[in-house]
N, C-alpha and C. Protein backbone atom coordinates (compact mmCIF):
# COMPACT_ATOMS: atom_id res chain seq x y z
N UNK A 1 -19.50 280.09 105.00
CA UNK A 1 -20.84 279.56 105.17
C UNK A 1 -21.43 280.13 106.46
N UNK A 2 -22.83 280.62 106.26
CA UNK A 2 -23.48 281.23 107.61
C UNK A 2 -23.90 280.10 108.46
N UNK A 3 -23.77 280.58 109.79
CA UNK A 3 -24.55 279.66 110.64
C UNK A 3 -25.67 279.57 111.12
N UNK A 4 -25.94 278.19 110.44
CA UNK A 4 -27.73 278.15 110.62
C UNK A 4 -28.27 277.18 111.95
N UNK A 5 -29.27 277.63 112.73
CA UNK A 5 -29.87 277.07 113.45
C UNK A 5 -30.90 276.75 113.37
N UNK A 6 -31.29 275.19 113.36
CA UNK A 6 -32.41 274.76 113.53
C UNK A 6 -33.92 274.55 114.89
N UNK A 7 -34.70 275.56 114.81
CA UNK A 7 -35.37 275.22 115.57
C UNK A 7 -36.63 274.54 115.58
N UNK A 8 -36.87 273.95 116.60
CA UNK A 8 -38.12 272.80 116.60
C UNK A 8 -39.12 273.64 117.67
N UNK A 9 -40.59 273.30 117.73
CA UNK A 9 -41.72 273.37 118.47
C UNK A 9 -42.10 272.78 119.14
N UNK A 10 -41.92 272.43 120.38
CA UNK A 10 -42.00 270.81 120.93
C UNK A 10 -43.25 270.46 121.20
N UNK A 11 -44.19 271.74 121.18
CA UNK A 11 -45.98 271.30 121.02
C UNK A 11 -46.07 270.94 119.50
N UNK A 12 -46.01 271.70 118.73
CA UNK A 12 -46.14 271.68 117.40
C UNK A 12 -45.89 270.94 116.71
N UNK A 13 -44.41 270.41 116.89
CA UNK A 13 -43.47 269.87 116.10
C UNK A 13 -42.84 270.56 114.85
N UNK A 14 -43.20 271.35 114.87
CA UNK A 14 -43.10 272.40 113.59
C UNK A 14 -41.45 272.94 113.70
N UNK A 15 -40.83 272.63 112.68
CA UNK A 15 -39.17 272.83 112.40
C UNK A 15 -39.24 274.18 111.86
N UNK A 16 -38.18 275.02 111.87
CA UNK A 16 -37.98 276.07 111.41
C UNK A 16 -36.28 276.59 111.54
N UNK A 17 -35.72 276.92 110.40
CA UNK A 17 -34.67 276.95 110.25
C UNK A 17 -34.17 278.61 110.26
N UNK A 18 -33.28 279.24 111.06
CA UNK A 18 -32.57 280.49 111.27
C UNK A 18 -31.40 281.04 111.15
N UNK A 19 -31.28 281.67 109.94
CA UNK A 19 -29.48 282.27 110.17
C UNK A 19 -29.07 283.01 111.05
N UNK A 20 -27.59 282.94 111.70
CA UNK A 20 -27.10 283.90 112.45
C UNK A 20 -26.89 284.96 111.96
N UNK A 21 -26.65 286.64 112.41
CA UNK A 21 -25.64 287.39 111.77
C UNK A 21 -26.35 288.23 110.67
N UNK A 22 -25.92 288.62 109.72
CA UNK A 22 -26.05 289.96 108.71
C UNK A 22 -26.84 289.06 107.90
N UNK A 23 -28.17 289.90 107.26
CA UNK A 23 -28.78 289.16 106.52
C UNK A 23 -28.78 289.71 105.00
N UNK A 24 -27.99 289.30 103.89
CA UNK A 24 -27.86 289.11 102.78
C UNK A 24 -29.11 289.45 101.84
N UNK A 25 -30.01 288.81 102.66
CA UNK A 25 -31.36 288.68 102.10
C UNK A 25 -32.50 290.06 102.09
N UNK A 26 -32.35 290.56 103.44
CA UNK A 26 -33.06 291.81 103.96
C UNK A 26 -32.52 292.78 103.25
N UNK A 27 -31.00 292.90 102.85
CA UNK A 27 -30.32 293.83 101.89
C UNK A 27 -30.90 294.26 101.01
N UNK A 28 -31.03 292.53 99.97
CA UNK A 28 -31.32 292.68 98.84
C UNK A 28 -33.11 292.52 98.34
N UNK A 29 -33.80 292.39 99.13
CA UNK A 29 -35.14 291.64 98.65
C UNK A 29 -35.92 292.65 100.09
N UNK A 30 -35.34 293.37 100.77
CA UNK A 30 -36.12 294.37 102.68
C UNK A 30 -37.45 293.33 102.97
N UNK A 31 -38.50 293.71 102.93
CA UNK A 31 -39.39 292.67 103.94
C UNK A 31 -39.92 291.53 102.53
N UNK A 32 -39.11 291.16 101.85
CA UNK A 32 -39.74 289.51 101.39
C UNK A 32 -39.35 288.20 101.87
N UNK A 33 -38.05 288.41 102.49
CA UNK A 33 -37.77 287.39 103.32
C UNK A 33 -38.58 287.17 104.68
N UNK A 34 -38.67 288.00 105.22
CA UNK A 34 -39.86 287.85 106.90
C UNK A 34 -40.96 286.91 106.03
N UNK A 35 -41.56 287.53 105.05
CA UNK A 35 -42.96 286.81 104.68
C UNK A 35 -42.58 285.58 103.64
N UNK A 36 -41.68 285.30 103.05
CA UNK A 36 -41.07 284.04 103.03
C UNK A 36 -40.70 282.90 104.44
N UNK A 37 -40.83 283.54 105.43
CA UNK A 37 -40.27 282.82 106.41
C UNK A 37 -41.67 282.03 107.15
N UNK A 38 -42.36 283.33 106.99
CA UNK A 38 -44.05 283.05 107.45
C UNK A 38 -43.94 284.39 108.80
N UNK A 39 -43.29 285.28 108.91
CA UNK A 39 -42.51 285.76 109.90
C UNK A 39 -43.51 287.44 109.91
N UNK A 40 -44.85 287.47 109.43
CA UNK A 40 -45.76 288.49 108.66
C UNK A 40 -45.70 289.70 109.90
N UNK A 41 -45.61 289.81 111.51
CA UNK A 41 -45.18 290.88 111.90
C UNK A 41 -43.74 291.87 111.32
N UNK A 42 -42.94 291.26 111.60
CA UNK A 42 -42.06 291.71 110.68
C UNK A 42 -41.82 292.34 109.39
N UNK A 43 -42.71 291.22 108.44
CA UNK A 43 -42.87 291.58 107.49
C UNK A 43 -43.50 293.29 107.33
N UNK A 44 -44.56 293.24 107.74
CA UNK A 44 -45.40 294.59 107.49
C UNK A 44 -44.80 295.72 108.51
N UNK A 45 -44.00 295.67 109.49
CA UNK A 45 -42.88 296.62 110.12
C UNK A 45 -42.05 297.06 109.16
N UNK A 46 -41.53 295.95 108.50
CA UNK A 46 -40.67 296.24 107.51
C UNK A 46 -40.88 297.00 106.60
N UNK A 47 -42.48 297.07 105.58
CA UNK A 47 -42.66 297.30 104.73
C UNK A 47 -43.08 298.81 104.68
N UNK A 48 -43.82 299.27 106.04
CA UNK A 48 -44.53 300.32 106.27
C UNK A 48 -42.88 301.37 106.52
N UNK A 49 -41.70 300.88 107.10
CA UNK A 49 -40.68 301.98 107.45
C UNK A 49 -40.18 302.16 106.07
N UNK A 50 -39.90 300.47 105.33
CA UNK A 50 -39.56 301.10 104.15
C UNK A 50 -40.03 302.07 103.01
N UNK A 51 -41.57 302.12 103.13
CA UNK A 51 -42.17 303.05 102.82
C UNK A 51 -42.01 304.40 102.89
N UNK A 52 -41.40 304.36 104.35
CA UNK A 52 -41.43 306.12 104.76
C UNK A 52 -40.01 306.72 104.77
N UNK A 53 -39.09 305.45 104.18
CA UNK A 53 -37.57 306.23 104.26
C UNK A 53 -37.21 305.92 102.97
N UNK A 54 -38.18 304.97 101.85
CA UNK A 54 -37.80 304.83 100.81
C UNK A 54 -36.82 303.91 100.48
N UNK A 55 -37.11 302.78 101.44
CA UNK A 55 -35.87 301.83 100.95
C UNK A 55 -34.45 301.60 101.74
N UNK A 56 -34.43 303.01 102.51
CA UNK A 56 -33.67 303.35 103.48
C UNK A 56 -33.19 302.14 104.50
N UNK A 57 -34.40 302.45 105.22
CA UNK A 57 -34.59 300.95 106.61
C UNK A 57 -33.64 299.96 105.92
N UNK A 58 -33.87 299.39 105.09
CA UNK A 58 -33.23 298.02 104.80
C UNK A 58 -31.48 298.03 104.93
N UNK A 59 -31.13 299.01 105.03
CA UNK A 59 -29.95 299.12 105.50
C UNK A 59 -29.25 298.88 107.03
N UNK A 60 -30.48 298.78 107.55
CA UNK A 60 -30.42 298.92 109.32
C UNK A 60 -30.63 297.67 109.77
N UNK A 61 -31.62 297.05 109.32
CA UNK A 61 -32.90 295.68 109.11
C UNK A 61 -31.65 294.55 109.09
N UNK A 62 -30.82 295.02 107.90
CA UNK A 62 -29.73 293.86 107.52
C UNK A 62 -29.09 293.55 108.77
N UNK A 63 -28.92 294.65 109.83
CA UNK A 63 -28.02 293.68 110.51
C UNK A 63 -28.88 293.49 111.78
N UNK A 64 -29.92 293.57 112.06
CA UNK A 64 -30.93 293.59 113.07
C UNK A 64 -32.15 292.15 112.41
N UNK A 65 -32.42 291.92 111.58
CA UNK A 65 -33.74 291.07 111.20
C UNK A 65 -33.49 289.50 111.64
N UNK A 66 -32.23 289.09 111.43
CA UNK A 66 -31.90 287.85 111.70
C UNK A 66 -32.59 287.52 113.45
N UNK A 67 -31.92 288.50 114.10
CA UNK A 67 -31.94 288.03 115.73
C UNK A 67 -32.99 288.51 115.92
N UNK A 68 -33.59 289.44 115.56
CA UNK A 68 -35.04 289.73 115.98
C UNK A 68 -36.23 288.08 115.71
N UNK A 69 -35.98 287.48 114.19
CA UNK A 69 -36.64 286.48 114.04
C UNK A 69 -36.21 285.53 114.95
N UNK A 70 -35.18 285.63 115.47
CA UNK A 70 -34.81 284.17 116.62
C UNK A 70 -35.28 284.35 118.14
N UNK A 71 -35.25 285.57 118.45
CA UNK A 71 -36.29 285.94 119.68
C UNK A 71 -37.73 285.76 119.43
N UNK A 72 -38.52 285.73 118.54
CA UNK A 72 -39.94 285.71 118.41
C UNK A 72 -40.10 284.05 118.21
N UNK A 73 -39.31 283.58 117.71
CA UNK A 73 -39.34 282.14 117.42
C UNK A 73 -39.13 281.16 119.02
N UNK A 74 -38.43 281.68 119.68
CA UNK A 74 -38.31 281.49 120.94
C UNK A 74 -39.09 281.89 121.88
N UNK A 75 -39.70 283.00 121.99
CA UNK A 75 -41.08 283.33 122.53
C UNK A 75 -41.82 282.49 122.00
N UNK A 76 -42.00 282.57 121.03
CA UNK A 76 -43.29 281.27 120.30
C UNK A 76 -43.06 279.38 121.11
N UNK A 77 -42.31 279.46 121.85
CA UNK A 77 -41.66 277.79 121.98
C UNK A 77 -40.61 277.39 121.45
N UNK A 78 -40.04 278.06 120.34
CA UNK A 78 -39.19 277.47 120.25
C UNK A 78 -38.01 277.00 120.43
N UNK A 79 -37.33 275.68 120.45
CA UNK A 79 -36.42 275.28 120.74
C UNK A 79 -35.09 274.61 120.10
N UNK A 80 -33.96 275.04 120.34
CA UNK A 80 -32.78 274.67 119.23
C UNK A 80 -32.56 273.42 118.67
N UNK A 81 -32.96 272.82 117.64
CA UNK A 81 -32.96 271.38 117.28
C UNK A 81 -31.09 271.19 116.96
N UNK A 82 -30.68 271.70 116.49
CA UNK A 82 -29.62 271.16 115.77
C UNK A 82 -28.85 272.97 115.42
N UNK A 83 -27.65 273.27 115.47
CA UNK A 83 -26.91 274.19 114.97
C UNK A 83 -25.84 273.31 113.54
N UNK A 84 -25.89 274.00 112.49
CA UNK A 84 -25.04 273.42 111.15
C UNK A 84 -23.31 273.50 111.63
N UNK A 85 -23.11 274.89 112.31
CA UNK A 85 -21.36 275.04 112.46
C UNK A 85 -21.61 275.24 113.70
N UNK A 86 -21.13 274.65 114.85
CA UNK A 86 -20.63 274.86 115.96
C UNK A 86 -21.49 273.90 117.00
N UNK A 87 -21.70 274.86 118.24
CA UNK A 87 -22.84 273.85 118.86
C UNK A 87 -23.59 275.38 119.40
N UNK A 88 -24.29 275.00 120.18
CA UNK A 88 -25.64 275.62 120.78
C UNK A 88 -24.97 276.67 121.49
N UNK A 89 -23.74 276.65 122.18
CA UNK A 89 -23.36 277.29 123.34
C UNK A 89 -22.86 278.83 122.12
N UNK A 90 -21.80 278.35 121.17
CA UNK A 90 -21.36 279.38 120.34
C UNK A 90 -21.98 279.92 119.47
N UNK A 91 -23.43 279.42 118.99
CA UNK A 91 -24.41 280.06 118.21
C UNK A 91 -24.53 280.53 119.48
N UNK A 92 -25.07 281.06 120.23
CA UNK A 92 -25.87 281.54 121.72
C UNK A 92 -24.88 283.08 121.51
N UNK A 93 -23.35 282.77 121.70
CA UNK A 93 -23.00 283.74 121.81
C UNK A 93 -22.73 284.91 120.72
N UNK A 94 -22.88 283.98 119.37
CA UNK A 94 -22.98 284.56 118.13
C UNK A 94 -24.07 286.04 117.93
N UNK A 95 -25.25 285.05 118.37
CA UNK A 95 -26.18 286.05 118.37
C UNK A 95 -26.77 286.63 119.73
N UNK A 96 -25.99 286.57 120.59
CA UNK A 96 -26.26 287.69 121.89
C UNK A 96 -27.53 287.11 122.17
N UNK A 97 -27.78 285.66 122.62
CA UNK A 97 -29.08 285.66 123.29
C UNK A 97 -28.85 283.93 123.87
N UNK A 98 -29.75 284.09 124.92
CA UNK A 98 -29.95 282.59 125.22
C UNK A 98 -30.14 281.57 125.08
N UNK A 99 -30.23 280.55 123.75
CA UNK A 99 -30.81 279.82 122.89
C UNK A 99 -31.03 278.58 123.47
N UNK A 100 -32.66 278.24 123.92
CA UNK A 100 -33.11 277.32 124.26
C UNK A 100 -32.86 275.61 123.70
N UNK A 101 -32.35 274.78 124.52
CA UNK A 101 -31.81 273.73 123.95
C UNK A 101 -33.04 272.24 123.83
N UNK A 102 -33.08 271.72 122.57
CA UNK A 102 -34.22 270.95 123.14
C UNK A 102 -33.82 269.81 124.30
N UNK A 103 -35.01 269.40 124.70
CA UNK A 103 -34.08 268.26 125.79
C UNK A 103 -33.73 267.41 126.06
C-alpha cells in the first residue's frame, strides 16, 4: 500500500490528498492525473513534452510528478493533516522534503 498524505489549507480549509513515491498513474494515463487532481500547471507541462517526445516524458514524470505536486501544494499553504502509514517525520523523509505539520 502507497503512502498517502493528507494535506489541509489552513486559510481555505480545503483538504487534498497526496501519494508518496512512483506514480502508477502518470505511467499509465501521463498528464490526466495532474488535471484530475485540479493540479492544471502540471497538467499542460505534461501534455506539451508529451507531445514532443511522443509519450516518451511519461516515463520520467512517473517518478518525478508525485513530489513535484507536494511542493506546489506546500507553496500554496499547505499543510500535513494526517499521513495513512507512518507519521509526518518518515513521509518527510520518504519524499526528500520538509513537510509542513499542521499545528
Amino acid at each position: 500500500m502507497a503512502t498517502v498524505v493528507t494535506f489541509e489549507n489552513s486559510t481555505t480549509g480545503q483538504i487534498k490528498e497526496a501519494p508518496i513515491g512512483f506514480s502508477w498513474t502518470v505511467l499509465l494515463f501521463g498528464f490526466f492525473p495532474p488535471i484530475f487532481r485540479g493540479d492544471w500547471k502540471w497538467a499542460i507541462i505534461m501534455l506539451i513534452i508529451a507531445s514532443l517526445t511522443m509519450g516518451a516524458s511519461n516515463f520520467v514524470f512517473m517518478f518525478m510528478y508525485n513530489k513535484l505536486y507536494i511542493k506546489d501544494l506546500i507553496s500554496d499553504g499547505y499543510k500535513v493533516k494526517s499521513v495513512n502509514a507512518g507519521t509526518v517525520d518518515t513521509a518527510s523523509h520518504a519524499v526528500g522534503l520538509d513537510l509542513p505539520a499542521m499545528g
